[in-house]
Protein backbone atom coordinates (compact mmCIF):
# COMPACT_ATOMS: atom_id res chain seq x y z
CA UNK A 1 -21.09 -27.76 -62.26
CA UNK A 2 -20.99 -31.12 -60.47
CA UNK A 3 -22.62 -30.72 -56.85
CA UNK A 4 -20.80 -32.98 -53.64
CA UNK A 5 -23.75 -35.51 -52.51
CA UNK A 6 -24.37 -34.38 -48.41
CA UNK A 7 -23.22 -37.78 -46.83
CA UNK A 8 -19.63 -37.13 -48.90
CA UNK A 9 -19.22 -33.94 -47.41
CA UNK A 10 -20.82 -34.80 -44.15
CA UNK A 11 -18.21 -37.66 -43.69
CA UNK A 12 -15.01 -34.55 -44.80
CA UNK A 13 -15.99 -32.53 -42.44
CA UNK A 14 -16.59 -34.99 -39.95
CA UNK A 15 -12.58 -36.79 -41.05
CA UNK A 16 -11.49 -33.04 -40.74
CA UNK A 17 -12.62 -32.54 -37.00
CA UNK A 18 -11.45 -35.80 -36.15
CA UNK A 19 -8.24 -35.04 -37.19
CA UNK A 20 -7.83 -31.48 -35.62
CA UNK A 21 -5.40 -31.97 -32.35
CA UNK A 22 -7.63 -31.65 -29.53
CA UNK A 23 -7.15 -28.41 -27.08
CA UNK A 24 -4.63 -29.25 -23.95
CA UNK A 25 -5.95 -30.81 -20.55
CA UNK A 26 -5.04 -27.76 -19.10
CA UNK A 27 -6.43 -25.06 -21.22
CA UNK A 28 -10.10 -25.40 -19.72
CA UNK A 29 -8.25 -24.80 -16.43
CA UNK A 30 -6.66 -21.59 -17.56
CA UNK A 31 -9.61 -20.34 -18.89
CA UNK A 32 -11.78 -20.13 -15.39
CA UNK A 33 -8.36 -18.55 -13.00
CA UNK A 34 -8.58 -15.16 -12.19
CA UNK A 35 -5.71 -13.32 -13.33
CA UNK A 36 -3.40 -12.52 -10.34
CA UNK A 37 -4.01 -9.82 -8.84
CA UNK A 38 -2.28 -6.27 -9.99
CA UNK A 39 0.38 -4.48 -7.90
CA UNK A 40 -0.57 -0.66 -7.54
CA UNK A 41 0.48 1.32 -10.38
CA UNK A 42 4.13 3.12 -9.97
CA UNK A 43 2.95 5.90 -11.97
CA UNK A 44 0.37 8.12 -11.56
CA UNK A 45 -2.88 7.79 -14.28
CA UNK A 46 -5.14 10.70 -15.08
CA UNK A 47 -6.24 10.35 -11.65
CA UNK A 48 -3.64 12.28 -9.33
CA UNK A 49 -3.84 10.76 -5.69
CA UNK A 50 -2.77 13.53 -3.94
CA UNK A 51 -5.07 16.20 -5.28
CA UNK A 52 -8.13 13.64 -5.76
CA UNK A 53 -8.11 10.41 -4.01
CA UNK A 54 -6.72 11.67 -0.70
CA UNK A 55 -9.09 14.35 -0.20
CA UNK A 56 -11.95 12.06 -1.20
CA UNK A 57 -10.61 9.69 1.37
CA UNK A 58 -10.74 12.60 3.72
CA UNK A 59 -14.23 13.74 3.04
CA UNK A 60 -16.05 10.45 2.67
CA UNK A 61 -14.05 7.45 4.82
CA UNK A 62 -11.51 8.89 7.40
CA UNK A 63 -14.72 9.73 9.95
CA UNK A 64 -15.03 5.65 10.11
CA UNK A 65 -11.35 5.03 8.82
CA UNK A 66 -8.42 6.50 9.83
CA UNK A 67 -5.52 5.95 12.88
CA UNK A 68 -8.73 6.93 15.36
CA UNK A 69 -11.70 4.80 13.77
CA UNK A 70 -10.75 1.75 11.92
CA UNK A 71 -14.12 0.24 11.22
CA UNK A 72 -13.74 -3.38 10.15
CA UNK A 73 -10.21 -3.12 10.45
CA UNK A 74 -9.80 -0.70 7.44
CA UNK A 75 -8.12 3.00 7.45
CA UNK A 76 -7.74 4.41 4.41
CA UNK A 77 -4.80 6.00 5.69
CA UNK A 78 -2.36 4.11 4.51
CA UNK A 79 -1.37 1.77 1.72
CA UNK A 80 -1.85 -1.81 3.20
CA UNK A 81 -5.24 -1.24 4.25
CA UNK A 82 -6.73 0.74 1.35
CA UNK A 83 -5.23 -2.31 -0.65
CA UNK A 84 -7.22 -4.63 1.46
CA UNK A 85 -10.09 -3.41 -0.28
CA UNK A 86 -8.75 -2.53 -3.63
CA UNK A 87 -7.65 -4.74 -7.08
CA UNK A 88 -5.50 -2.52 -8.60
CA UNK A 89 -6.73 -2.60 -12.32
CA UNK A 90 -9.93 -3.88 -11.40
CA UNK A 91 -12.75 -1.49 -9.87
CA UNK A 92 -15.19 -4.88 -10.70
CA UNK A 93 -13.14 -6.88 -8.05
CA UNK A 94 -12.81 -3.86 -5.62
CA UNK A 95 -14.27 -3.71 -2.53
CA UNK A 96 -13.96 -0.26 -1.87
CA UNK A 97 -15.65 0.61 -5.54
CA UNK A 98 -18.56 -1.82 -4.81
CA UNK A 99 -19.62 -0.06 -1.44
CA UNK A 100 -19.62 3.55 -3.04
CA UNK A 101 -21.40 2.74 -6.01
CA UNK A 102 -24.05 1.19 -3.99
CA UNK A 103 -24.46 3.16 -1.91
CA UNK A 104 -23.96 1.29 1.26
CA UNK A 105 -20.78 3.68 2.15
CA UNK A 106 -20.30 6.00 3.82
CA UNK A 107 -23.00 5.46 6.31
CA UNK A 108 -24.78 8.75 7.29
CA UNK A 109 -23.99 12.16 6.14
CA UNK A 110 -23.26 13.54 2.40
CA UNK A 111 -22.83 10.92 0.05
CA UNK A 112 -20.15 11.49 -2.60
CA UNK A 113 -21.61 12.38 -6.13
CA UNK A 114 -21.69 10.23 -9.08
CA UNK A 115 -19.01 12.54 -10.64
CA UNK A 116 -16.43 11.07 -7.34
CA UNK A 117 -17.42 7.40 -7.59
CA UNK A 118 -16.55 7.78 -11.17
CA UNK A 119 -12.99 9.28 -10.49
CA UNK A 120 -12.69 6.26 -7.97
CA UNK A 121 -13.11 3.81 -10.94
CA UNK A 122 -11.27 5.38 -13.04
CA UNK A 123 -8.19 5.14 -10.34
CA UNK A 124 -8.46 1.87 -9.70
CA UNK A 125 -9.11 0.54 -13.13
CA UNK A 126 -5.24 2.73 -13.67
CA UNK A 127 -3.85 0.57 -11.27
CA UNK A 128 -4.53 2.62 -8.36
CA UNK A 129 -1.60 4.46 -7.65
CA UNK A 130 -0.91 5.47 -4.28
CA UNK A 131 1.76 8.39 -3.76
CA UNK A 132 5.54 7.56 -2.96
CA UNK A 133 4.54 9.35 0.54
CA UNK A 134 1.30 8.19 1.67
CA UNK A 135 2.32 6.01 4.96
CA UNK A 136 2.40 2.02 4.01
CA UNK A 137 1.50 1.21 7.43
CA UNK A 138 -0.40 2.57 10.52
């Protein structure tokens, strides 16, 4: 068996690189841009709004949050403004995930359990889908 000398295959693979088309101008660019962001989900997940996420809202955020008390501008009430601080598909990039899970909502009284900040996740991460009837709009 006849063994290649190093600076004769050094010098193909080096001819073999050179010759590869190099990756578009663009593709760098593509790389670092955040997908756009997801419009809520028109069908329900495992998570069922009505029964789950609306009564959690209740509980936890309409004390601060609702048509009487819209701290920071936010009532989770209604569909624009709980989107304000949701990405559907993304708990990561949500808002509204980030404050539960660190605890810095809701301020004073019962926290929710680990068990509820988990269903949020796993609503948002379906694409957060908010019933036909919830108001869009206070």
């Amino acid at each position: 068996m006849k063994i290649t000398p190093l600076p004769v295959v050094a010098a193909l693979l080096l001819s073999a690189c050179a010759t590869s088309s190099p990756a578009p101008a663009d593709a760098d660019a593509k790389k670092t841009t955040p997908p756009p962001a997801k419009a809520p989900a028109t069908v329900p997940g495992t998570i069922d709004f009505d029964r789950q996420v609306k009564p959690f809202f209740a509980k936890y955020c309409f004390g601060c949050h609702d048509a009487n008390g819209r701290s920071a501008g936010i009532g989770y009430d209604n569909k624009t403004d709980i989107l304000k601080t949701v990405t559907p598909g993304s708990a990561d990039d949500s808002n509204l995930y980030y404050v539960l899970s660190t605890g810095e909502m809701p301020r004073g009284g019962t926290k929710p359990s680990v068990a509820e900040i988990e269903m949020i996740r796993v609503w948002i991460n379906e694409g957060a889908y908010i019933s036909a009837n919830y108001p869009a709009t206070r």
